[in-house]
Protein backbone atom coordinates (compact mmCIF):
# COMPACT_ATOMS: atom_id res chain seq x y z
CA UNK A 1 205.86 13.77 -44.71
CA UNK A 2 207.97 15.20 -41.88
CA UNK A 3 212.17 14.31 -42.49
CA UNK A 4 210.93 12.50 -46.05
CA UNK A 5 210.90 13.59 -49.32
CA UNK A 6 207.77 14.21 -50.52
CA UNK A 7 205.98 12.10 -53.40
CA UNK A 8 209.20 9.92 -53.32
CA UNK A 9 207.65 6.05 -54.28
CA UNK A 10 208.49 2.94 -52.03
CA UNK A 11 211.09 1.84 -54.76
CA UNK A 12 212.63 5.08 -53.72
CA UNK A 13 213.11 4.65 -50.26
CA UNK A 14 214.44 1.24 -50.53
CA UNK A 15 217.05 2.18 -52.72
CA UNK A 16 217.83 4.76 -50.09
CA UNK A 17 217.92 2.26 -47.52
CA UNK A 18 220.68 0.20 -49.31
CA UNK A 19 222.82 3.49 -50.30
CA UNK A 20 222.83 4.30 -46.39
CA UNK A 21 225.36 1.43 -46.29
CA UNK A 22 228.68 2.68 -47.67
CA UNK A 23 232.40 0.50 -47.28
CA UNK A 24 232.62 2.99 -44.28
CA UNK A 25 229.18 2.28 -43.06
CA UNK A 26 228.66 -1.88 -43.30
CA UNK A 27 226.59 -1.78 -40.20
CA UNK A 28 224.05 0.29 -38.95
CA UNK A 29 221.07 0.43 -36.42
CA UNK A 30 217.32 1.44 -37.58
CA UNK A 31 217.81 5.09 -36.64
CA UNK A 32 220.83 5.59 -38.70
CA UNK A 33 219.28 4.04 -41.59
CA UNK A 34 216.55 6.59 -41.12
CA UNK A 35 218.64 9.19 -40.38
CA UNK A 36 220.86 8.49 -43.81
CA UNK A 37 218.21 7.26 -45.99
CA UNK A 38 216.40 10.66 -44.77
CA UNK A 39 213.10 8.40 -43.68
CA UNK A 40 210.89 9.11 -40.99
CA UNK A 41 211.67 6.44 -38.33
CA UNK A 42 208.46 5.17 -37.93
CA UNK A 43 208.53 4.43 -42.14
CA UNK A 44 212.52 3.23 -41.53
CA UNK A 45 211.64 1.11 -38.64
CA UNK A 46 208.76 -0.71 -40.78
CA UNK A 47 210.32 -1.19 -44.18
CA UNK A 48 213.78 -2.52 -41.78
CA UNK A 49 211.12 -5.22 -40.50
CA UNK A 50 209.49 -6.26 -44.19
CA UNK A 51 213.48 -5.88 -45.41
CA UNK A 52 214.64 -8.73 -42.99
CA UNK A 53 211.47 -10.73 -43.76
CA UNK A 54 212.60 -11.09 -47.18
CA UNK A 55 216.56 -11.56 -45.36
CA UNK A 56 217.31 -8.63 -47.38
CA UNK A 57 218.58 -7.15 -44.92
CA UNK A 58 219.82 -9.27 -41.28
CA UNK A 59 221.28 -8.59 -37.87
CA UNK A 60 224.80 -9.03 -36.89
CA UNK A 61 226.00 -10.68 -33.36
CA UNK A 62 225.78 -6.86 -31.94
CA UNK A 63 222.54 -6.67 -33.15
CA UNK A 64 223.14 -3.91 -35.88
CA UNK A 65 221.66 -4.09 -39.58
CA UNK A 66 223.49 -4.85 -42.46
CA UNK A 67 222.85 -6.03 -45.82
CA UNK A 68 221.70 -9.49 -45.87
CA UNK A 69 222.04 -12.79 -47.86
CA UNK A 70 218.96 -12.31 -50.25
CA UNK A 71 220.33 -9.18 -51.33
CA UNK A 72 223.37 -11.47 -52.64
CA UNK A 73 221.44 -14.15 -53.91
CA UNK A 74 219.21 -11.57 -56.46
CA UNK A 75 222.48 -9.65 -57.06
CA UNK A 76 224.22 -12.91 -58.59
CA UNK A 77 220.92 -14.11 -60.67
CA UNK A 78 221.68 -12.08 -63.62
CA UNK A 79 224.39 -9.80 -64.09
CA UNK A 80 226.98 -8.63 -66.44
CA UNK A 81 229.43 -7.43 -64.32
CA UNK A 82 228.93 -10.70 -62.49
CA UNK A 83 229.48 -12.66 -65.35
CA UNK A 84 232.94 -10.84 -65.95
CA UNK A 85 233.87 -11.02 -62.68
CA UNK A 86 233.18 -14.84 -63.83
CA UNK A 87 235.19 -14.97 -66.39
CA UNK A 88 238.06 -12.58 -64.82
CA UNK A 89 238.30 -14.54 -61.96
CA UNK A 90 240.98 -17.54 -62.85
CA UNK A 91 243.05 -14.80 -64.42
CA UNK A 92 242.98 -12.99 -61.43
CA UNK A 93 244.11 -15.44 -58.95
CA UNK A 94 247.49 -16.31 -61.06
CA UNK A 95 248.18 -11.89 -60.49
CA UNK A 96 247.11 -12.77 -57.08
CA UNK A 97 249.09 -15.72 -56.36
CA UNK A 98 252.29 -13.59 -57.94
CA UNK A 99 251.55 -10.02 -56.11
CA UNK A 100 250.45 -11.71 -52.99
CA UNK A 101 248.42 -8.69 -51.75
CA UNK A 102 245.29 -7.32 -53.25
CA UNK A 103 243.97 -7.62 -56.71
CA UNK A 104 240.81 -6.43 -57.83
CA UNK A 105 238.38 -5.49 -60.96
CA UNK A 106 236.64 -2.53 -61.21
CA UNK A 107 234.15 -0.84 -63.68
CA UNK A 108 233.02 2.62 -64.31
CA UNK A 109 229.87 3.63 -62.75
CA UNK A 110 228.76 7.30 -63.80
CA UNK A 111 231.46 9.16 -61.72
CA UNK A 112 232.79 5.90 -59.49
CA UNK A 113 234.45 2.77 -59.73
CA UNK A 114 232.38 -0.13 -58.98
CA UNK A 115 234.75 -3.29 -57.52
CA UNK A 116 233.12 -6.26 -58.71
CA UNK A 117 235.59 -8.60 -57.62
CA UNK A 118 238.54 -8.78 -55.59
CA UNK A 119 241.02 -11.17 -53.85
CA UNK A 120 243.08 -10.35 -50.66
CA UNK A 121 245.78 -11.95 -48.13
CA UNK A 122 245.89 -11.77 -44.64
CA UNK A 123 249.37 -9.68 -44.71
CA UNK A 124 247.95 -7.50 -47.47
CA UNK A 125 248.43 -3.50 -46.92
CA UNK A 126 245.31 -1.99 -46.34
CA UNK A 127 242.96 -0.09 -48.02
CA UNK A 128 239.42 1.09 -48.50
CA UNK A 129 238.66 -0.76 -51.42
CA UNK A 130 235.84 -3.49 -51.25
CA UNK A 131 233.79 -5.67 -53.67
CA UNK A 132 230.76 -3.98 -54.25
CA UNK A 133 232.57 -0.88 -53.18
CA UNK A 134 233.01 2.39 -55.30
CA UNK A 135 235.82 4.43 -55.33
CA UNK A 136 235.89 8.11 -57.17
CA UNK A 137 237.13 7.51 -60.60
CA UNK A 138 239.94 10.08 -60.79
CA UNK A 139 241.33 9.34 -57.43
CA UNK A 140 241.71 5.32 -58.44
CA UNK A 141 244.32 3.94 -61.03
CA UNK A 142 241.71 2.08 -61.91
CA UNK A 143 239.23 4.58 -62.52
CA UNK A 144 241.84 6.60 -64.44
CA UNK A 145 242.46 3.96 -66.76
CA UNK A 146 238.76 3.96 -67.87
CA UNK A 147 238.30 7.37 -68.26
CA UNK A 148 241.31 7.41 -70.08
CA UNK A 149 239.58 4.86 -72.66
CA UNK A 150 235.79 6.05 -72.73
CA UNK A 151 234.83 8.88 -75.03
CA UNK A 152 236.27 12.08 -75.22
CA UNK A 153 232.46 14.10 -73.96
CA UNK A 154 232.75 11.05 -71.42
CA UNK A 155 236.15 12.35 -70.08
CA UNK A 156 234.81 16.09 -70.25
CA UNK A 157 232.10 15.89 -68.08
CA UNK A 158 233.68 14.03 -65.56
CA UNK A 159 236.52 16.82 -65.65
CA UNK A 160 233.96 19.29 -65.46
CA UNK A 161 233.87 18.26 -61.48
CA UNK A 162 233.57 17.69 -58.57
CA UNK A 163 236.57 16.61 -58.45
CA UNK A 164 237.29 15.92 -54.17
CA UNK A 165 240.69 14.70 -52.78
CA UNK A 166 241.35 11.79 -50.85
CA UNK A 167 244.70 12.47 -49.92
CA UNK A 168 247.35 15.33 -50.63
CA UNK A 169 248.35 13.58 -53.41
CA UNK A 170 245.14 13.09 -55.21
CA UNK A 171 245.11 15.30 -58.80
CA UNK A 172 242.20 17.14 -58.78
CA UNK A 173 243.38 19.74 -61.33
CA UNK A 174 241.37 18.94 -64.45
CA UNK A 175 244.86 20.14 -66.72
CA UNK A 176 246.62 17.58 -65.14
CA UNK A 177 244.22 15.22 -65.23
CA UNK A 178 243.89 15.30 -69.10
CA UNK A 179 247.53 14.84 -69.31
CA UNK A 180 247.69 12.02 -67.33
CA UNK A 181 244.66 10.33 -69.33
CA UNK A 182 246.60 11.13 -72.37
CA UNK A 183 249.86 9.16 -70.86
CA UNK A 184 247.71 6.41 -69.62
CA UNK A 185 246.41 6.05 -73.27
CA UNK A 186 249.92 6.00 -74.77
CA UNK A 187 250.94 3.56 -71.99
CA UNK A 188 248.20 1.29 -71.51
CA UNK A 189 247.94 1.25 -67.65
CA UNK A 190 247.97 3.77 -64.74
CA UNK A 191 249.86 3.76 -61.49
CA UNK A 192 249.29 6.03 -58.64
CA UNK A 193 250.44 6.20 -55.03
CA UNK A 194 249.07 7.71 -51.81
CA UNK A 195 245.83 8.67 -53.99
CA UNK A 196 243.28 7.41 -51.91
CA UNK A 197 245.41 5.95 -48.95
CA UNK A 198 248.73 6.69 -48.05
CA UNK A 199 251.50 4.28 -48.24
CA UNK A 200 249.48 2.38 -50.98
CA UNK A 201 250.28 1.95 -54.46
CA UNK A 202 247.71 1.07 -57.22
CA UNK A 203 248.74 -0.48 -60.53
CA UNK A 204 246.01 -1.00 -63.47
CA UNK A 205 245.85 -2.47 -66.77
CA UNK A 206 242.36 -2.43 -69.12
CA UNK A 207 240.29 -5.41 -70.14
CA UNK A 208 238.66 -4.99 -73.45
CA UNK A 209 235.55 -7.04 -75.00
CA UNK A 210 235.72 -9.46 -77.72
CA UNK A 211 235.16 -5.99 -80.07
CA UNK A 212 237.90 -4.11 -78.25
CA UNK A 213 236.28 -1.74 -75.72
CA UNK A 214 237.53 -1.33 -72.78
CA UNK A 215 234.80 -2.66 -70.00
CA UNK A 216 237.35 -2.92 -66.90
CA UNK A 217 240.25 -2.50 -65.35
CA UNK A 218 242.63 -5.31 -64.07
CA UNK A 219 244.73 -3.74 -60.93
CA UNK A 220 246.51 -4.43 -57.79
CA UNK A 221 247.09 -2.38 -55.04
CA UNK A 222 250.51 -3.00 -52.87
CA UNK A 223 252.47 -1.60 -50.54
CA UNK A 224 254.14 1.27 -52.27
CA UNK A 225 257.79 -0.34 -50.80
CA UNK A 226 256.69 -3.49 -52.82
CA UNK A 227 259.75 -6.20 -53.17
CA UNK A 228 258.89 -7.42 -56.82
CA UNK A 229 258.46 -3.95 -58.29
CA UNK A 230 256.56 -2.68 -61.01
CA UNK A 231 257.89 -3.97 -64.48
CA UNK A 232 257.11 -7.82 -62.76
CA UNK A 233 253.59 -6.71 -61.92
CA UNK A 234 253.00 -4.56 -65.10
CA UNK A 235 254.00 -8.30 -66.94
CA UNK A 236 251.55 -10.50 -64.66
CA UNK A 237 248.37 -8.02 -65.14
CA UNK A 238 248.79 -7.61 -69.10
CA UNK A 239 249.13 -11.09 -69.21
CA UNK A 240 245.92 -11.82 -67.35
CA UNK A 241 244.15 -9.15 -69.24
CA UNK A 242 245.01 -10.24 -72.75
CA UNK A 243 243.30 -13.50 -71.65
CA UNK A 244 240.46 -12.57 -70.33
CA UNK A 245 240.07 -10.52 -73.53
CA UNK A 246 240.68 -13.66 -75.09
CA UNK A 247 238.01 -15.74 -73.12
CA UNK A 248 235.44 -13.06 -73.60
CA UNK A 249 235.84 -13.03 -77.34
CA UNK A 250 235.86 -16.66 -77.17
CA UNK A 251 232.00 -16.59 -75.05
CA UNK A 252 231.12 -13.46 -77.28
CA UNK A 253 230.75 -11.35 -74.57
CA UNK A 254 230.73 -7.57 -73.88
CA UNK A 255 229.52 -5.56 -70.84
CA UNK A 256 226.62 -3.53 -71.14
């Protein structure tokens, strides 16, 4: 099939479909979707039309695609990470209410960080990160501070590459990357500035399970000039990460 791979199942090319949209990429019309989902756009065109029957997918006021509100509804039936985000949540808005900026939860996807929640203000410094968003692990504080805890082959073949940078600051050495694993092991939270956006600092903590592994990482990201400075901040996320460690062993619950 001409601009298609060939053989691929219909499972296949809606799952291309929804990986067209990317935090940099929320909207698009039919003939990028084909274009990015590498469809035909006579085969993009139709499975766009069954998609918005079943309001998985919906137009915005310009008349562009994006994902729509029956993709959320059978995202938030049953899932793990949704459930943590569930139980994170509370404990997250006290960081929130005390940092004032952006806080947000994140767990490790193969080689990204997958935001499963997160909590904003209006006078927050921006960045790229978004729930549902990924991020590449070794660019993120966040994604540091799990690789930092997952198993040592775990940590190897992520080092083994590709490692891309963000920004002029982003380590992409794998040397340096082990060390800084190793301090964020001895330390028990990363911090990093100007790795994925300049001018932005993020600072993360990890959440373990009621048996002690570590499924997440707490973090905010601030304005690297923040007023209330680190040790404050450092205080406010191991706080809200020792109980939601504590609420999770209390539900008996791990993510899978």
């Amino acid at each position: 099939m001409a601009n298609s791979r060939s053989g691929d199942a219909m499972i296949d090319r809606l799952v291309r479909v929804f990986a067209a949209f990317d935090p940099d990429h929320q909207s698009l019309s039919t003939e990028e979707i084909a274009a990015r989902a590498e469809l035909p756009k006579s085969t993009a065109y139709r499975l766009v039309g069954d998609m918005m029957r079943h309001d998985l997918l919906q137009r915005d006021p310009s008349g562009r695609l994006r994902i729509g509100v029956g993709m959320w509804e059978l995202s938030n039936r049953a899932s793990d990470a949704v459930d943590l985000a569930s139980v994170a949540r509370p404990h997250m808005m006290a960081v929130h209410e005390f940092v004032g900026e952006n806080t947000q939860l994140g767990i490790l996807r193969e080689r990204e960080v997958l935001i499963i929640e997160r909590m904003s203000a209006p006078n927050a410094v921006v960045h790229r990160s978004k729930t549902a968003g990924r991020l590449p692990a070794h660019a993120s504080s966040c994604g540091l501070v799990l690789l930092a805890y997952a198993p040592k082959h775990v940590r190897e073949a992520y080092l083994r590459g590709p490692l891309n940078a963000l920004t002029e600051k982003t380590t992409t050495d794998p040397a340096a990357l082990r060390t800084m694993l190793s301090t964020i092991r001895s330390h028990h939270f990363a911090e990093l500035s100007g790795h994925i956006d300049e001018g932005t600092t993020g600072i993360t903590v990890p959440v373990f399970d009621g048996g002690g592994m570590a499924i997440a990482g707490l973090g905010v990201v601030i304005d690297s000039e923040h007023r209330k400075g680190v040790p404050a901040i450092m205080r406010a996320l191991r706080t809200a990460s020792a109980r939601i460690t504590q609420d999770l062993a209390v539900d008996g619950g791990a993510l899978d």
